[in-house]
C-alpha atoms as a PDB file:
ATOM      1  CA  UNK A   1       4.316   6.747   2.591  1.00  0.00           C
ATOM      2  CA  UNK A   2       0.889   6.273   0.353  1.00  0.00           C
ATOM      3  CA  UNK A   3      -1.256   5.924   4.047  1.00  0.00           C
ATOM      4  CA  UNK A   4       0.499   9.211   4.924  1.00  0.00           C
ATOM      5  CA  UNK A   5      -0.225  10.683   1.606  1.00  0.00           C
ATOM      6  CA  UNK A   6      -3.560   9.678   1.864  1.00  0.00           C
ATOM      7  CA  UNK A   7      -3.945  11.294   5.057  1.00  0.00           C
ATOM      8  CA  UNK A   8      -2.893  14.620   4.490  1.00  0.00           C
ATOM      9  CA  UNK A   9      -5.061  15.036   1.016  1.00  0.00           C
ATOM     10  CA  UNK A  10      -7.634  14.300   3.304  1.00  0.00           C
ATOM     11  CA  UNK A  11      -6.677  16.786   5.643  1.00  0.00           C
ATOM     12  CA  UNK A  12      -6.127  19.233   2.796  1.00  0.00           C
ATOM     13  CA  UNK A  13      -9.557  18.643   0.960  1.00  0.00           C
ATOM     14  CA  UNK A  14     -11.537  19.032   4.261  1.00  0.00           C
ATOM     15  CA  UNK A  15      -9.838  22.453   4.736  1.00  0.00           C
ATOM     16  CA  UNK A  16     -10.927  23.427   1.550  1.00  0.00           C
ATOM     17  CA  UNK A  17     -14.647  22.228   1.791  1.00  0.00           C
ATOM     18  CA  UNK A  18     -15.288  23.145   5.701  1.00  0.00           C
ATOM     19  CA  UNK A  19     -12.988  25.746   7.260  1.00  0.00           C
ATOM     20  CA  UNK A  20     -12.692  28.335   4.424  1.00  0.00           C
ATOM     21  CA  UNK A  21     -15.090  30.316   3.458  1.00  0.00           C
ATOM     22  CA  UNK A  22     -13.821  31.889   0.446  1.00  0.00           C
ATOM     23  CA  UNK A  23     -15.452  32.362  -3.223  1.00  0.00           C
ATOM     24  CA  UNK A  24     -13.786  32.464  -6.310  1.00  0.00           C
ATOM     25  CA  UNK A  25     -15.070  33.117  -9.670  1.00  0.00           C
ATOM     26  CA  UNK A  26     -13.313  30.808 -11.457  1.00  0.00           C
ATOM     27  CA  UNK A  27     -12.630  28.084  -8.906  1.00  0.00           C
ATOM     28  CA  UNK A  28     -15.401  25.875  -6.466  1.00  0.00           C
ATOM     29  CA  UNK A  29     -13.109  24.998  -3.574  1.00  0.00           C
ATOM     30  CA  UNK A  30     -15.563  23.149  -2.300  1.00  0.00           C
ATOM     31  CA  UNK A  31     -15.692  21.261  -5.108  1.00  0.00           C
ATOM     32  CA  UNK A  32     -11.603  20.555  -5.083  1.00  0.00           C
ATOM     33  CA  UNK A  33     -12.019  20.599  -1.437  1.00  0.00           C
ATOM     34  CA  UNK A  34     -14.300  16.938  -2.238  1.00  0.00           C
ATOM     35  CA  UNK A  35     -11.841  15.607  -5.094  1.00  0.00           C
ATOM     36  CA  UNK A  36      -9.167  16.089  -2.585  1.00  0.00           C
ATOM     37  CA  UNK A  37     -11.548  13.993   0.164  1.00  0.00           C
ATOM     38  CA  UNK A  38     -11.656  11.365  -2.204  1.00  0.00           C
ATOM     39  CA  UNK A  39      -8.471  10.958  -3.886  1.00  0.00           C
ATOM     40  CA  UNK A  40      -7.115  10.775  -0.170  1.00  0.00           C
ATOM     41  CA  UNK A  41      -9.266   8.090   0.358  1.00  0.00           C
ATOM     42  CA  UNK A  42      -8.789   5.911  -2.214  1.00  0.00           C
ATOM     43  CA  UNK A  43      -4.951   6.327  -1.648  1.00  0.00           C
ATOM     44  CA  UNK A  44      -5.038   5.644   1.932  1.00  0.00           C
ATOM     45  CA  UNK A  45      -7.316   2.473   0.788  1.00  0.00           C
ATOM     46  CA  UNK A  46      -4.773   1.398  -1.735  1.00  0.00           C
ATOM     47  CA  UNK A  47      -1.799   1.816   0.619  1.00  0.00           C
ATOM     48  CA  UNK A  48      -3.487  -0.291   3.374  1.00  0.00           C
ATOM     49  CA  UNK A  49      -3.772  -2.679   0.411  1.00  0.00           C
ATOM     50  CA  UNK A  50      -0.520  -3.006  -0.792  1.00  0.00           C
ATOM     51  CA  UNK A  51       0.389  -3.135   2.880  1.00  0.00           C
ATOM     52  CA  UNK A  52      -1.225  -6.308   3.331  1.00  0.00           C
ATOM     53  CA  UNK A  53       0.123  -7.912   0.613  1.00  0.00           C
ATOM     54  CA  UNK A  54       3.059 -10.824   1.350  1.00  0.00           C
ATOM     55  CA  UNK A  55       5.354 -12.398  -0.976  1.00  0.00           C
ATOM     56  CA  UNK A  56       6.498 -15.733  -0.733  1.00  0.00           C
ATOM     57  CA  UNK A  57       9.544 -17.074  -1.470  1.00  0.00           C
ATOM     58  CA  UNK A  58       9.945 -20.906  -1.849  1.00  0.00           C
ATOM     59  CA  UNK A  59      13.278 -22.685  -2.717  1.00  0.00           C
ATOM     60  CA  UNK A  60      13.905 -26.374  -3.268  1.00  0.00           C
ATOM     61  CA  UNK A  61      17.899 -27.658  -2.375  1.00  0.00           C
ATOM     62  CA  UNK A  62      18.234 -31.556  -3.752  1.00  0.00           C
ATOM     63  CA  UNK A  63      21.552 -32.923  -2.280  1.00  0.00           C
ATOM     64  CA  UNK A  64      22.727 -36.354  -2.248  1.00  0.00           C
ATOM     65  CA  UNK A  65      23.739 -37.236   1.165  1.00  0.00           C
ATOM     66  CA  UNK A  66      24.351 -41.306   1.239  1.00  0.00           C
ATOM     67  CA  UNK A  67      24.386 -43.233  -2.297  1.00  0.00           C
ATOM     68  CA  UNK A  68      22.724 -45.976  -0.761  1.00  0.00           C
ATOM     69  CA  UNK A  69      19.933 -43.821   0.787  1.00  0.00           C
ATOM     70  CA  UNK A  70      19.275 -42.328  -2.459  1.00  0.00           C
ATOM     71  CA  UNK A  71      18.314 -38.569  -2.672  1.00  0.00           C
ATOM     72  CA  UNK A  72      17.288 -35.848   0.067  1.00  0.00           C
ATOM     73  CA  UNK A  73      15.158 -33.562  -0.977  1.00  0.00           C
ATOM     74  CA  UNK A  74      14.956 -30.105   1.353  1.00  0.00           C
ATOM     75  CA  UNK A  75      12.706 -27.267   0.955  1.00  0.00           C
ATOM     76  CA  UNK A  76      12.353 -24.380   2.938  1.00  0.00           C
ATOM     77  CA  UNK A  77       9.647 -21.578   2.616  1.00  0.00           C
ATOM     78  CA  UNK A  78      10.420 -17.925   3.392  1.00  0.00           C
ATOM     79  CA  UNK A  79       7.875 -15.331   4.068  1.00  0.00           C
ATOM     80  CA  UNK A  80       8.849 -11.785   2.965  1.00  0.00           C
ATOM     81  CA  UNK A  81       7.461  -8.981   3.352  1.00  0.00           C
ATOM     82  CA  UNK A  82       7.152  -5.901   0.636  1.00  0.00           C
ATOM     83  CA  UNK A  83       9.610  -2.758   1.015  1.00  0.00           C
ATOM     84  CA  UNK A  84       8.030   0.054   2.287  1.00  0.00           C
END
């Protein structure tokens, strides 16, 4: 959802800066048109980030199988990935 975000700020701020050609007195939409540019991209940035994150999950099980034998120890590692 944040890459799409990103995108259409983006989208929205280059609209403003390059296609219109409209002055106001008391708004540079160029100006916005640039803040929207960037916001965009640091969102997209930050999305890709948090995209590319992993979280691991790691659990350890002890169970004793055979007095004799002693203890056997399993552990098993999960890779999860985030919600999106």
């Amino acid at each position: 959802m944040s890459i799409g975000l990103g995108i259409f700020l983006i989208a929205i701020g280059a609209i403003l800066t390059f296609a219109l050609n409209v002055t106001l007195d008391w708004i540079d939409l160029d100006l916005v048109g640039y803040i929207l540019m960037a916001a965009g991209a640091v969102v997209t940035i930050i999305g890709i980030a948090l995209l590319m994150r992993r979280r691991r999950s790691v659990s350890t099980t002890q169970t004793l199988s055979d007095p004799v034998r002693g203890e056997q120890t399993t552990r098993r590692e999960d890779e999860i990935s985030p919600e999106l």
